[in-house]
N, C-alpha and C. Protein backbone atom coordinates (compact mmCIF):
# COMPACT_ATOMS: atom_id res chain seq x y z
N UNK A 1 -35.09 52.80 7.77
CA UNK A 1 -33.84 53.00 7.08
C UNK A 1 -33.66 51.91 6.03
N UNK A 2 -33.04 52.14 5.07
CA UNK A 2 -33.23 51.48 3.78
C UNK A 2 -31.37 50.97 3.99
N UNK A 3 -31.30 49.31 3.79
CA UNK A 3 -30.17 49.13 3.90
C UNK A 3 -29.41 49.41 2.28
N UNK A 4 -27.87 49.57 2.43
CA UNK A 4 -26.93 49.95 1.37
C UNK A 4 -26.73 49.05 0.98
N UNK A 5 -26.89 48.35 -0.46
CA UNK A 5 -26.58 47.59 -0.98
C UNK A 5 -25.40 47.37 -2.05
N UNK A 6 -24.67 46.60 -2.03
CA UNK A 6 -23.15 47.12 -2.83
C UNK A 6 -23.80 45.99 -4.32
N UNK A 7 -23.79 46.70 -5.13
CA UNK A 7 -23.79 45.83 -6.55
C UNK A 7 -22.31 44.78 -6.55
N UNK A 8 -23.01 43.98 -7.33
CA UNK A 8 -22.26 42.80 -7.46
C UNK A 8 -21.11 43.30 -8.52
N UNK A 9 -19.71 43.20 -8.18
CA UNK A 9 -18.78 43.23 -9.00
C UNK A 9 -17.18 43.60 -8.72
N UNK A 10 -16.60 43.19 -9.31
CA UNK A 10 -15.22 43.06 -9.07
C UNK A 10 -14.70 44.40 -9.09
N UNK A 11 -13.92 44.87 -7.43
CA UNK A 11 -13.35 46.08 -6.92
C UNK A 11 -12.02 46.48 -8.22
N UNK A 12 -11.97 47.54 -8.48
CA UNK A 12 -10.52 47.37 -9.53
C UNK A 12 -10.48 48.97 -8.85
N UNK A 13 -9.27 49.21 -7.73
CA UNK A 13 -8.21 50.61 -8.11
C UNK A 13 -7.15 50.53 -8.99
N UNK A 14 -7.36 51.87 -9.37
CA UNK A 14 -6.02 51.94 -9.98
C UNK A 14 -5.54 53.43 -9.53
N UNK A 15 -3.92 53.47 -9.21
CA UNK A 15 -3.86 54.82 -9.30
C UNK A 15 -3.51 55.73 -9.85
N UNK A 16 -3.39 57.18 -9.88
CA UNK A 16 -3.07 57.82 -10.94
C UNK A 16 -1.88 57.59 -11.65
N UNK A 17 -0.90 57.20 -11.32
CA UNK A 17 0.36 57.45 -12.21
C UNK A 17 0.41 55.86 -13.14
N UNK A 18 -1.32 55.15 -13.26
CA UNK A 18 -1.64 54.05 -14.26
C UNK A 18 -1.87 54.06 -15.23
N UNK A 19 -1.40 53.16 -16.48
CA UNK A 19 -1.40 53.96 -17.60
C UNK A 19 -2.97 53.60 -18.37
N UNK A 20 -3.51 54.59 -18.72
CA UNK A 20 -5.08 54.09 -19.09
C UNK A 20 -5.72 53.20 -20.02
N UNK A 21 -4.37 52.98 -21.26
CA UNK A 21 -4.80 51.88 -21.87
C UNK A 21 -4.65 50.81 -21.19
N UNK A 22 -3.68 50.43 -20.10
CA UNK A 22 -3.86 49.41 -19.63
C UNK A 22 -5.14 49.09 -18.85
N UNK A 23 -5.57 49.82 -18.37
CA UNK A 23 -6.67 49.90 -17.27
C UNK A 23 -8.05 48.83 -18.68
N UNK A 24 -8.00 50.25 -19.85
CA UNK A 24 -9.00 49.22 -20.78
C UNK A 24 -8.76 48.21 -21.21
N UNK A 25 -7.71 47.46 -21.05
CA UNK A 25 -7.63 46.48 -21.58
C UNK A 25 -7.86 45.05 -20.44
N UNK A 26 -7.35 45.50 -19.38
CA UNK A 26 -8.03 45.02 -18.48
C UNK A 26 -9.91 44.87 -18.17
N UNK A 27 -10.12 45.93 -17.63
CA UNK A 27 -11.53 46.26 -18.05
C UNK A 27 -12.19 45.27 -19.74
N UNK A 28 -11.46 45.54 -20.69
CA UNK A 28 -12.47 44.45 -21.63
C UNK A 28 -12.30 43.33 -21.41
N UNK A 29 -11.09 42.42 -20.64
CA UNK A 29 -11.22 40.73 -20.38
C UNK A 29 -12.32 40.52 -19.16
N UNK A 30 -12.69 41.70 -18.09
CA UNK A 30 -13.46 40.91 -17.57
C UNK A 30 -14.91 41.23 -17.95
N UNK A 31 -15.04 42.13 -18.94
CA UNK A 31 -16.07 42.82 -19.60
C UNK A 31 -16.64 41.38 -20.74
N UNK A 32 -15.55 40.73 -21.18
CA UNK A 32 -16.32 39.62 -22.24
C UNK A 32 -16.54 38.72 -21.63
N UNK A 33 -16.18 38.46 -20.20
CA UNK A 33 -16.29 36.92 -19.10
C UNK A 33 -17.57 37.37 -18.48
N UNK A 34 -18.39 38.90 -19.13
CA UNK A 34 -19.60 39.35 -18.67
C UNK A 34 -19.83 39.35 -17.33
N UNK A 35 -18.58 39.84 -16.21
CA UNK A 35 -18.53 40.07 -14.66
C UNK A 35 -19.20 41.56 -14.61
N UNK A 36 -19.92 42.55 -13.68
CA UNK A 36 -19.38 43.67 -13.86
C UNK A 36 -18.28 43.79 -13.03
N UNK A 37 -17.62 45.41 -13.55
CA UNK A 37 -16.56 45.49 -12.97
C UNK A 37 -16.75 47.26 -12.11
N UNK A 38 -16.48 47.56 -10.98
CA UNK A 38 -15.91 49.11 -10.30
C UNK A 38 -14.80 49.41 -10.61
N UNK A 39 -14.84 50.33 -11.26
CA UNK A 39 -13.34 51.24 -10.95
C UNK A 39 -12.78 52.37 -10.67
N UNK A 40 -12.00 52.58 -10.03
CA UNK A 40 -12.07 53.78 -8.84
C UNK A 40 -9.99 54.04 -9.39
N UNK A 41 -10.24 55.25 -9.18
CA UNK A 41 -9.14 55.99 -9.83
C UNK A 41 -8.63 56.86 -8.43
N UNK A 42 -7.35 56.29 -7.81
CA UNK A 42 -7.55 56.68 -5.79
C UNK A 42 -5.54 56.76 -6.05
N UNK A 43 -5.15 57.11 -4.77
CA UNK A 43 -3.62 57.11 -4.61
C UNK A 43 -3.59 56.15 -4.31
N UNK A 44 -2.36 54.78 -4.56
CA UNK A 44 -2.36 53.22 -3.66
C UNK A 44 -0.56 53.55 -2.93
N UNK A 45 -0.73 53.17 -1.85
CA UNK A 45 0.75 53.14 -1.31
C UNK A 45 1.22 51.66 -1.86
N UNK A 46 0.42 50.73 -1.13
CA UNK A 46 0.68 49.58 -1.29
C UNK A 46 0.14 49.01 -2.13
N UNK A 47 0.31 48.54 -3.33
CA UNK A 47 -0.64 48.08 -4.59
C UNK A 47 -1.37 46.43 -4.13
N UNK A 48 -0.28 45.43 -2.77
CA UNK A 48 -0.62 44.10 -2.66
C UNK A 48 -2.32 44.42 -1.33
N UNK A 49 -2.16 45.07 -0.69
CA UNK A 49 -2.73 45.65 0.19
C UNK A 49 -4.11 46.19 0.16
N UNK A 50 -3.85 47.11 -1.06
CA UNK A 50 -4.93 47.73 -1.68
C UNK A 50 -5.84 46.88 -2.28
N UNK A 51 -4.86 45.68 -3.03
CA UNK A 51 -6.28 44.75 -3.99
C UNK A 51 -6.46 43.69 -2.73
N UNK A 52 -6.23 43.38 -1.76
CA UNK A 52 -6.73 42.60 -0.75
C UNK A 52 -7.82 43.24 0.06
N UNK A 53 -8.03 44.85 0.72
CA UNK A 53 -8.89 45.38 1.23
C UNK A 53 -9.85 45.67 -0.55
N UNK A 54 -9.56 45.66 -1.62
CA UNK A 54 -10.63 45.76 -2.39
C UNK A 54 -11.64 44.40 -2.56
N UNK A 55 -10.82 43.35 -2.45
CA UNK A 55 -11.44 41.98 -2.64
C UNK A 55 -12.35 41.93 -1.25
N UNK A 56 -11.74 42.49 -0.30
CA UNK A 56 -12.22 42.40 0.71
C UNK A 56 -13.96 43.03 1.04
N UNK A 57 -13.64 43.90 0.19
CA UNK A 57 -15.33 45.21 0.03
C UNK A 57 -16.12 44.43 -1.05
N UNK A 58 -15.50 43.78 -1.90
CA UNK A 58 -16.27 43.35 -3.23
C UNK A 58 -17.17 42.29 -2.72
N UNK A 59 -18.35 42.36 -3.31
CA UNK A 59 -19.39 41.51 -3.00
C UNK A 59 -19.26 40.04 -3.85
N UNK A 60 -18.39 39.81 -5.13
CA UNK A 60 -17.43 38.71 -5.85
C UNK A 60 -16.61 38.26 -5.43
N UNK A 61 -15.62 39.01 -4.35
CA UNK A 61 -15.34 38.65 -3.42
C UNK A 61 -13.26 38.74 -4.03
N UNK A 62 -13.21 39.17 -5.22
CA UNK A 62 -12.18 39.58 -6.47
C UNK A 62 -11.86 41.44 -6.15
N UNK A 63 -10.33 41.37 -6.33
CA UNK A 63 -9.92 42.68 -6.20
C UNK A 63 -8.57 42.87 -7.28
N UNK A 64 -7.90 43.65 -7.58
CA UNK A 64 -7.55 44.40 -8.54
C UNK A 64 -6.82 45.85 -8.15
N UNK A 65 -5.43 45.91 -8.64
CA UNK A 65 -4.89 47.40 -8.41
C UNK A 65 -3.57 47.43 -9.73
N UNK A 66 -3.85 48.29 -9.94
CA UNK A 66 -2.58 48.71 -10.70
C UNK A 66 -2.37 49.59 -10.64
N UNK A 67 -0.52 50.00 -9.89
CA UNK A 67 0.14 51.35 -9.63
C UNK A 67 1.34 50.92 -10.68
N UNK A 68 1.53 52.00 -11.27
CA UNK A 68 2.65 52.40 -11.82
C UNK A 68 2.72 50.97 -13.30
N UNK A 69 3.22 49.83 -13.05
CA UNK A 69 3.64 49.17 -14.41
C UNK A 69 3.44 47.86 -13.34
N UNK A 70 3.04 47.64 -12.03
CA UNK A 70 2.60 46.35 -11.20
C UNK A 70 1.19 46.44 -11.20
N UNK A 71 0.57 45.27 -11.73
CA UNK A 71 -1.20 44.55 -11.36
C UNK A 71 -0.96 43.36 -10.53
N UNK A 72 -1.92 43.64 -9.64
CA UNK A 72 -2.03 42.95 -8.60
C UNK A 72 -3.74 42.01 -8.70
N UNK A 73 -3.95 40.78 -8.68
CA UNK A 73 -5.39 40.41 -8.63
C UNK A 73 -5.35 39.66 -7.27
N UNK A 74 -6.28 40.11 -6.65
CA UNK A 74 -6.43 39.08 -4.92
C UNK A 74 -8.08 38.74 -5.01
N UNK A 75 -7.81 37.67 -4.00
CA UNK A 75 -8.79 36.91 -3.65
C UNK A 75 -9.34 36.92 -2.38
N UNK A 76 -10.39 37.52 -1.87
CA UNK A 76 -10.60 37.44 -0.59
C UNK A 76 -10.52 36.06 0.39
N UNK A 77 -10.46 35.29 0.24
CA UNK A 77 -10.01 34.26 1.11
C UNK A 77 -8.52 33.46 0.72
N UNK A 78 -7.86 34.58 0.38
CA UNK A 78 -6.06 34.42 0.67
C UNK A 78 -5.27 34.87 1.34
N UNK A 79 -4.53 34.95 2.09
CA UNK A 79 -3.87 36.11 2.77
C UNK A 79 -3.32 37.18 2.43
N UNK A 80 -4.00 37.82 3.34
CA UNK A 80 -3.31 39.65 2.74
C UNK A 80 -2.19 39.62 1.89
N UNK A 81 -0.87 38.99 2.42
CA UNK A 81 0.25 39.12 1.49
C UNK A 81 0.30 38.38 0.69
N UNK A 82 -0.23 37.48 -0.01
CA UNK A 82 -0.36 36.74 -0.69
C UNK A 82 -1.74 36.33 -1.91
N UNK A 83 -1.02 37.62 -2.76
CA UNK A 83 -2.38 37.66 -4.08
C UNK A 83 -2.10 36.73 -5.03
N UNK A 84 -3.50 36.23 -5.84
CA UNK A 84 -3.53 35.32 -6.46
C UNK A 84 -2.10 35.79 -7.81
N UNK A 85 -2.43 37.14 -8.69
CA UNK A 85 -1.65 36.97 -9.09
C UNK A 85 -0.96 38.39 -8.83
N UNK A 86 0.24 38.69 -9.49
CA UNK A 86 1.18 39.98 -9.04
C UNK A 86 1.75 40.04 -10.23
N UNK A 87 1.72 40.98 -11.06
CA UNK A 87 2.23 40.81 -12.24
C UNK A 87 2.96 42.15 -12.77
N UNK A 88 4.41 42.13 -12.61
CA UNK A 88 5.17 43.47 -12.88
C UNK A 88 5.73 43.75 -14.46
N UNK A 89 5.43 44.82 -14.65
CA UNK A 89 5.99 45.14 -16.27
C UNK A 89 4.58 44.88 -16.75
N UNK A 90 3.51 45.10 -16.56
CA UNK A 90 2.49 44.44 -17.10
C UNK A 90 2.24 45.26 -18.14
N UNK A 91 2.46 46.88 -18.19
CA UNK A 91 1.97 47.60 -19.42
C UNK A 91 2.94 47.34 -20.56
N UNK A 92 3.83 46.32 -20.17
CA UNK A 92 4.97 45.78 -21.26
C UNK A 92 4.57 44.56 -21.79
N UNK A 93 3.52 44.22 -21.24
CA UNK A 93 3.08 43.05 -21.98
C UNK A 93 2.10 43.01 -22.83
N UNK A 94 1.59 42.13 -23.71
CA UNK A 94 0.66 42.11 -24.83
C UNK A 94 -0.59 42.62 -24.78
N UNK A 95 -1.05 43.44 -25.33
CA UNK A 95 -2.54 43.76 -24.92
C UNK A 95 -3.47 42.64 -25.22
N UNK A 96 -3.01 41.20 -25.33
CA UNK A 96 -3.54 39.80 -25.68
C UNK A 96 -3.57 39.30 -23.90
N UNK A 97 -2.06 39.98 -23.07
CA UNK A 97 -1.86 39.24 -21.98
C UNK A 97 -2.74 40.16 -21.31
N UNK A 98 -2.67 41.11 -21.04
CA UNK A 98 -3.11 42.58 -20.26
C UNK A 98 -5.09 41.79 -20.08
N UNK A 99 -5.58 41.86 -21.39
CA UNK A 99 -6.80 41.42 -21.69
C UNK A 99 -6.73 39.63 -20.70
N UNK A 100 -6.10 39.18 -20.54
CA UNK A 100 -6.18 37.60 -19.87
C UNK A 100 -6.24 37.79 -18.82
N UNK A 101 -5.50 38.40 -18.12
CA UNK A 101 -5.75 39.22 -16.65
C UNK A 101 -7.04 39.50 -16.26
N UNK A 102 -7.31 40.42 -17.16
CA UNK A 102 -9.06 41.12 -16.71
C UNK A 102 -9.80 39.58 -17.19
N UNK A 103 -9.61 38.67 -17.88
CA UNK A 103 -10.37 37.69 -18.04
C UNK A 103 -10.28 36.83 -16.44
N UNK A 104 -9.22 36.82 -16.46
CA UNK A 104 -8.34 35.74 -15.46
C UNK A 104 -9.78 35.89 -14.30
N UNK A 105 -9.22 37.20 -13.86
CA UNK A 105 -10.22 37.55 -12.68
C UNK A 105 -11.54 37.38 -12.40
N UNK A 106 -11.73 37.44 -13.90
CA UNK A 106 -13.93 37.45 -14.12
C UNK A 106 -13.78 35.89 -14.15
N UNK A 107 -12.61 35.04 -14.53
CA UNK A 107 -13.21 33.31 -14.04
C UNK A 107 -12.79 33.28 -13.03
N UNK A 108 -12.06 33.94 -12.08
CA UNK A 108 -11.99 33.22 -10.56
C UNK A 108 -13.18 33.63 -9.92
N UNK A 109 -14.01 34.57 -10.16
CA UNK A 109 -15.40 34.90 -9.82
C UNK A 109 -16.24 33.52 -10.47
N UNK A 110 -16.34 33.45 -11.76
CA UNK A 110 -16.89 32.01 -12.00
C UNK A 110 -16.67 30.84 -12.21
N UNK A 111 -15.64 30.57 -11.24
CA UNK A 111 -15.33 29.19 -10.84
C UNK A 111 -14.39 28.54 -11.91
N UNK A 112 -13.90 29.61 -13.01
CA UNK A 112 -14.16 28.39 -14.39
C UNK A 112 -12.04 28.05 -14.56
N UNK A 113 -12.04 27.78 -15.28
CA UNK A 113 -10.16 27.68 -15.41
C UNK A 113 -9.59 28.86 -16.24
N UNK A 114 -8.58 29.08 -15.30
CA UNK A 114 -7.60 30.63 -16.15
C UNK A 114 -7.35 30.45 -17.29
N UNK A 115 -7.24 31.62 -18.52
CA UNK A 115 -6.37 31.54 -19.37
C UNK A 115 -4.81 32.01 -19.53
């Protein structure tokens, strides 16, 4: 039997009622910090929950959800209720900030300092 190997890269749900430019704009900050990234398009009840069991599957060890106008980024060695960041109104914010986020995440994967 051939073991399953999970590619290296940062878990990102989002669910349907997310708005899709946000999703790309996310997607290109951690796309230029050259992480890869998964993204899976699923129902989330709990958006804090969801990016903690995603960080949790990710082999980076980084997770990611955005329901409705809340992004959530967690860290697998934080506590469930307690994600690195939580950020509401986010499709109201700059597609400069939206893009720092998806960066944010690809440096807590490489060690380096947030923008």
């Amino acid at each position: 039997m051939i073991p399953v190997v999970n590619k290296p890269a940062i878990y990102f749900h989002a669910d349907q009622s997310a708005n899709p430019d946000c999703i790309k704009q996310v997607l290109f900050g951690i796309e230029e910090e050259g992480i890869p990234c998964e993204l899976e398009i699923m129902p989330l009840k709990d958006e804090v929950q969801a990016a903690f069991r995603a960080s949790a599957s990710s082999p980076l060890l980084v997770g990611i959800t955005l329901k409705n106008d809340h992004l959530v980024i967690h860290y697998r060695n934080l506590p469930p209720d307690q994600p690195l960041f939580s950020e509401y109104r986010f499709c109201a914010a700059t597609l400069e900030k939206q893009r720092n986020m998806g960066m944010n995440a690809a440096r807590l994967v490489k060690g380096v300092p947030f923008k």
